[in-house]
N, C-alpha and C. Protein backbone atom coordinates (compact mmCIF):
# COMPACT_ATOMS: atom_id res chain seq x y z
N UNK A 1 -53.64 -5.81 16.76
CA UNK A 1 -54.69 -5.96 17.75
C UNK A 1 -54.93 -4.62 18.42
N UNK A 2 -56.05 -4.30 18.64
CA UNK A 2 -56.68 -2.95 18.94
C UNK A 2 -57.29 -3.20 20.14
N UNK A 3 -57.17 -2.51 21.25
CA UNK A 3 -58.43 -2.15 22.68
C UNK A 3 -59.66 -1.15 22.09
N UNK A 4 -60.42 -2.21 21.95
CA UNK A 4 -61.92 -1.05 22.08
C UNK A 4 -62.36 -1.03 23.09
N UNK A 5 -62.94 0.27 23.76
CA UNK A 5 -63.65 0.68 24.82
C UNK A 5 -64.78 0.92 24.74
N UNK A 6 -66.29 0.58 25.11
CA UNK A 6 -67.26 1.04 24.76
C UNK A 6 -67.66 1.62 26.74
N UNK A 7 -68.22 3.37 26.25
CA UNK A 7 -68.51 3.86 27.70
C UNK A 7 -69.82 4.05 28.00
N UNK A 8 -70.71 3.67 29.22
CA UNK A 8 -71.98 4.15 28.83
C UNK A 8 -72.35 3.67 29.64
N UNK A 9 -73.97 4.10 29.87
CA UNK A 9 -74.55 3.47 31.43
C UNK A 9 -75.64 2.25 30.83
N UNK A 10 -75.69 1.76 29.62
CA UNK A 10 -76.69 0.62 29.33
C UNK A 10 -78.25 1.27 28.63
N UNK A 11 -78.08 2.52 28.46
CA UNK A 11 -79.33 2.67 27.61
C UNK A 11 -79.42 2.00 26.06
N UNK A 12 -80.51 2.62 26.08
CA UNK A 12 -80.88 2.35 24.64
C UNK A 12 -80.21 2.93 23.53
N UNK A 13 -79.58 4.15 24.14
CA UNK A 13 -78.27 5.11 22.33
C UNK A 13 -77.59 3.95 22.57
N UNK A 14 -77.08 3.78 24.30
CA UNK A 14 -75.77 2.29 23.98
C UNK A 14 -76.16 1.13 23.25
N UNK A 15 -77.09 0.51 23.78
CA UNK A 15 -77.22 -0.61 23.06
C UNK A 15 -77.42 -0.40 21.89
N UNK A 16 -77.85 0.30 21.19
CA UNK A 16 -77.62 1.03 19.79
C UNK A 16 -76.67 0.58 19.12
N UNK A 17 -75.35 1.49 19.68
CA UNK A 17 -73.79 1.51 19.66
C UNK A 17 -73.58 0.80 19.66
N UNK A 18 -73.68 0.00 20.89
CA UNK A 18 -72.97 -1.58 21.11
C UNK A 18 -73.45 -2.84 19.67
N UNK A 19 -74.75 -2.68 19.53
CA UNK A 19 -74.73 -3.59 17.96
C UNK A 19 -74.65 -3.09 16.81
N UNK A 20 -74.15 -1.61 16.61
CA UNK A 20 -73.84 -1.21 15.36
C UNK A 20 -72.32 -1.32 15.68
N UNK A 21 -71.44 -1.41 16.66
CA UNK A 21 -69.95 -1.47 16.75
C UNK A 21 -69.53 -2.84 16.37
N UNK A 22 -70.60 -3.89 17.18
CA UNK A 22 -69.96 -5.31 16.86
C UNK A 22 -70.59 -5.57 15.30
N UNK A 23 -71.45 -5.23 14.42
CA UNK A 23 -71.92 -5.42 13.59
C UNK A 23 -70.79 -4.97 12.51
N UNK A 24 -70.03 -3.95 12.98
CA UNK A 24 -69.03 -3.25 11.87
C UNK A 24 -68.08 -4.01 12.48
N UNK A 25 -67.12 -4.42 13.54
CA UNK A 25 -66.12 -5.05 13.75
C UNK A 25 -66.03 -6.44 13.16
N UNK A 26 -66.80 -7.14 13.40
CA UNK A 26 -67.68 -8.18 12.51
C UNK A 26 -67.12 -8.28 10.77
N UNK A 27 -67.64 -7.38 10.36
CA UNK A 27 -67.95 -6.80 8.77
C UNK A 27 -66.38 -6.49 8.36
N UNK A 28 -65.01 -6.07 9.56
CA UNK A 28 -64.14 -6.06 8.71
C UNK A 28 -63.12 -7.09 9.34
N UNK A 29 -63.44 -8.08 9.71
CA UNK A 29 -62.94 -9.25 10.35
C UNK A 29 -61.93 -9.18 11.47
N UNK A 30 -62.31 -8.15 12.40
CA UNK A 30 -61.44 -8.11 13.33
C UNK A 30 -61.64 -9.16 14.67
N UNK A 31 -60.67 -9.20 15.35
CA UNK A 31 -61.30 -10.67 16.44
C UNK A 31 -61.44 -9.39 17.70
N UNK A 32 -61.22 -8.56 17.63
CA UNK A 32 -60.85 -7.51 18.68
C UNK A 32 -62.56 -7.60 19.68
N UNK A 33 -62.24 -8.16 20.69
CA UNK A 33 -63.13 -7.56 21.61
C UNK A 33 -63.91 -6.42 22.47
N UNK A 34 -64.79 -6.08 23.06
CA UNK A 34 -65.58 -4.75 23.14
C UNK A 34 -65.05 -4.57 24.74
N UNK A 35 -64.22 -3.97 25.48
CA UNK A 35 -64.79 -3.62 26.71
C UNK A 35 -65.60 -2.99 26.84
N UNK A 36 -66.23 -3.03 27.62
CA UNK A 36 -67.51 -2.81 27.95
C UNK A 36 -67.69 -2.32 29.55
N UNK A 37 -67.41 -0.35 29.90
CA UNK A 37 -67.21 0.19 31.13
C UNK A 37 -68.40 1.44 31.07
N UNK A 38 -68.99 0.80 32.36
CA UNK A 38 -70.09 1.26 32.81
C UNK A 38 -69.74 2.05 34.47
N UNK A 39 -68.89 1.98 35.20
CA UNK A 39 -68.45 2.51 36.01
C UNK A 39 -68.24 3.59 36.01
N UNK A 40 -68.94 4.87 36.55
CA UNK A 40 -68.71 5.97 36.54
C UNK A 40 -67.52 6.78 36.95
N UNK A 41 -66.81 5.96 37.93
CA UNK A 41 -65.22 6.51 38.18
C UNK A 41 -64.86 6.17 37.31
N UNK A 42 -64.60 5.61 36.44
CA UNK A 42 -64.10 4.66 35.61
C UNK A 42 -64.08 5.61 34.18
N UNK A 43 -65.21 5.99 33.85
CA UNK A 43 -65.97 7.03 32.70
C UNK A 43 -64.81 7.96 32.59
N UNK A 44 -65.52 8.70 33.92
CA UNK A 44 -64.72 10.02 34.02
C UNK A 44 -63.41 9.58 34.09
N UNK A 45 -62.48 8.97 34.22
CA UNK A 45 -60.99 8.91 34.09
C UNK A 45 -60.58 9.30 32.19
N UNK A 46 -61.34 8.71 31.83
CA UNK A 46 -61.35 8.88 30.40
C UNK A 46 -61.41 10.59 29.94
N UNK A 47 -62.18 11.14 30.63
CA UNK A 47 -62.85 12.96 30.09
C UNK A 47 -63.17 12.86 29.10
N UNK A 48 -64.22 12.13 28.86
CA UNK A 48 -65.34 12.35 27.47
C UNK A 48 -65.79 13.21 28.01
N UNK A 49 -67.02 13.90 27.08
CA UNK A 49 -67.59 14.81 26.96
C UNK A 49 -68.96 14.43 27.11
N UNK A 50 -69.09 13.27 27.06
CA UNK A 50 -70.36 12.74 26.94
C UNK A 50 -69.86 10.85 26.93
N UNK A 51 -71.59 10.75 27.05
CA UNK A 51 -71.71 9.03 27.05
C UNK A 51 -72.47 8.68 26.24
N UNK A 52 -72.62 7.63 25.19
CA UNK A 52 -71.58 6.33 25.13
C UNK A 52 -70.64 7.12 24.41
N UNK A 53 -69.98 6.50 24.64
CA UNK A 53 -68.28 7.00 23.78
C UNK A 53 -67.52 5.53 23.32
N UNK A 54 -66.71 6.03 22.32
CA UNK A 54 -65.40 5.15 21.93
C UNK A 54 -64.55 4.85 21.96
N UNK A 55 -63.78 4.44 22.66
CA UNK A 55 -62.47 4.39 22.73
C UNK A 55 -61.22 3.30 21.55
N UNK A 56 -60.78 3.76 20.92
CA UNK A 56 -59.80 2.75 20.41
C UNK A 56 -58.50 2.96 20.67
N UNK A 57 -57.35 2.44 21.46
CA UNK A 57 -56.02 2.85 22.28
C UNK A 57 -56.22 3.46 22.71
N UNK A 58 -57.12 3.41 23.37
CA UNK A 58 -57.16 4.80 24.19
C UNK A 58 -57.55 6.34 23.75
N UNK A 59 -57.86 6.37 22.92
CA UNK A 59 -58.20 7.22 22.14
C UNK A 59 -59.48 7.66 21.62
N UNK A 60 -60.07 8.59 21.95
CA UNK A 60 -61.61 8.74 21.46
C UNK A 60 -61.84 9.14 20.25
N UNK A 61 -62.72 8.39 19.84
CA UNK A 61 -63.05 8.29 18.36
C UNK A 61 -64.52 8.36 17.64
N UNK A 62 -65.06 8.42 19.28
CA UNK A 62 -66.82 8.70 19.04
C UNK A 62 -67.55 8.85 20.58
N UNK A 63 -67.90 10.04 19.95
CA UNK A 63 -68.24 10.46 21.76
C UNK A 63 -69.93 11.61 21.85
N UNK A 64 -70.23 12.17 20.45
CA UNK A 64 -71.21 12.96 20.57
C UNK A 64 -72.05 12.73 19.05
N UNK A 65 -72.88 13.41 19.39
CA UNK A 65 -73.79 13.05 18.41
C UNK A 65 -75.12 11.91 17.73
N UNK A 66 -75.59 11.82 16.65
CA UNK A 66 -76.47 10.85 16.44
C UNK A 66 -75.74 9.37 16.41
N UNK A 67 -76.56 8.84 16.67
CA UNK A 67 -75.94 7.31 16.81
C UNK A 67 -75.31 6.72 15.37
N UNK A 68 -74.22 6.32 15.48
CA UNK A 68 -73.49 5.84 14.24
C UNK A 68 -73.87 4.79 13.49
N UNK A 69 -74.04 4.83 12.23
CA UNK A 69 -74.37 3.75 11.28
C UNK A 69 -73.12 2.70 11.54
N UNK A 70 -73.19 1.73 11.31
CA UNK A 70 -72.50 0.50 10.84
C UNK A 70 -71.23 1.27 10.23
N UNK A 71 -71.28 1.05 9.12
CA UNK A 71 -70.72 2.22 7.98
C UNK A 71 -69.96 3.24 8.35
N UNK A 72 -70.61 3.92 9.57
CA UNK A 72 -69.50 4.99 9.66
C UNK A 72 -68.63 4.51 11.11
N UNK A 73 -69.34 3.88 11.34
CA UNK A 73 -68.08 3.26 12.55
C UNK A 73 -66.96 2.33 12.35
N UNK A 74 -67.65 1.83 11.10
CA UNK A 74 -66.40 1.13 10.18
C UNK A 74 -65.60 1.66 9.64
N UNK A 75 -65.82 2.93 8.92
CA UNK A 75 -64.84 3.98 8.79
C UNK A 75 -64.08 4.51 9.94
N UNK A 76 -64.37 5.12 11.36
CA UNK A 76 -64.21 4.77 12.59
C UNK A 76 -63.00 4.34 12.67
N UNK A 77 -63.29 3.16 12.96
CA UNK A 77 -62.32 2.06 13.36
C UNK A 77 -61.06 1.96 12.05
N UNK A 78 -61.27 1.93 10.96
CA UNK A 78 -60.20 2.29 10.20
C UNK A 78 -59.42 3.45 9.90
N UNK A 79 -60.06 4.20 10.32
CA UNK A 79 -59.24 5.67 10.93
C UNK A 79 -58.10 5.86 11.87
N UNK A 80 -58.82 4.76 12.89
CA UNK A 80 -58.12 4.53 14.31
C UNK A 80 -57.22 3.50 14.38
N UNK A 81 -57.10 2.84 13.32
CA UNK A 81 -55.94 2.18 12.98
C UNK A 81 -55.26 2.30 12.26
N UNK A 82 -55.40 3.19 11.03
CA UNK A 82 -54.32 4.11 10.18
C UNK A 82 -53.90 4.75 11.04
N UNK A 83 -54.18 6.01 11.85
CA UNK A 83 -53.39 6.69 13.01
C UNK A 83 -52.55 6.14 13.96
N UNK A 84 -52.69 4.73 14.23
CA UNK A 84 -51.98 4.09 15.62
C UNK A 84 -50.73 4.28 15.20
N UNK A 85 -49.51 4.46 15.98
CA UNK A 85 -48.54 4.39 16.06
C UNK A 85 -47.91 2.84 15.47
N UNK A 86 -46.97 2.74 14.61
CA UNK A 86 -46.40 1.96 14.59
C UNK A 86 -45.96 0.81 15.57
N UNK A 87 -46.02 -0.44 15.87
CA UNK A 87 -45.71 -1.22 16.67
C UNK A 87 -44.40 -1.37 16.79
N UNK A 88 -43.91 -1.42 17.79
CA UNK A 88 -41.83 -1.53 18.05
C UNK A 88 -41.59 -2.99 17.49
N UNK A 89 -40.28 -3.10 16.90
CA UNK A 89 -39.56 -4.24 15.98
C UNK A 89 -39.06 -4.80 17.29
């Protein structure tokens, strides 16, 4: 089980994001839910570089650039879970 973070103030790149993220989370059957932080104290605790951003553990994984295909956020997200740390026995 994974924390996704989605950061952003509700535009249109987000809502973008936001249905190309659930569209790929979707697509590789994860049950993992979106937070969803719009709070600007909140943002900045993170130090992106920019907004919308990604978070998976905490970890940024998409933060600049053109808005992500399906496809590559699905790659994304499987990136960010090959990297996670092992879970303790």
């Amino acid at each position: 089980m994974h924390s996704i973070k989605l950061l952003g103030m509700g535009d249109a790149r987000y809502r973008c994001i936001k249905s190309n993220l659930l569209e790929a989370i979707k697509h590789l059957g994860w049950a993992e839910a979106v937070d969803e932080i719009s709070n600007l104290n909140t943002i900045l605790h993170y130090k992106v570089n920019s907004v919308p951003a990604i978070l998976v553990d905490e970890h940024v994984v998409f933060e600049c650039g053109e808005v992500p295909s399906v496809e590559q956020l699905e790659t994304l997200l499987l990136q960010a879970q090959s990297e996670a740390p092992a879970a303790p026995v």
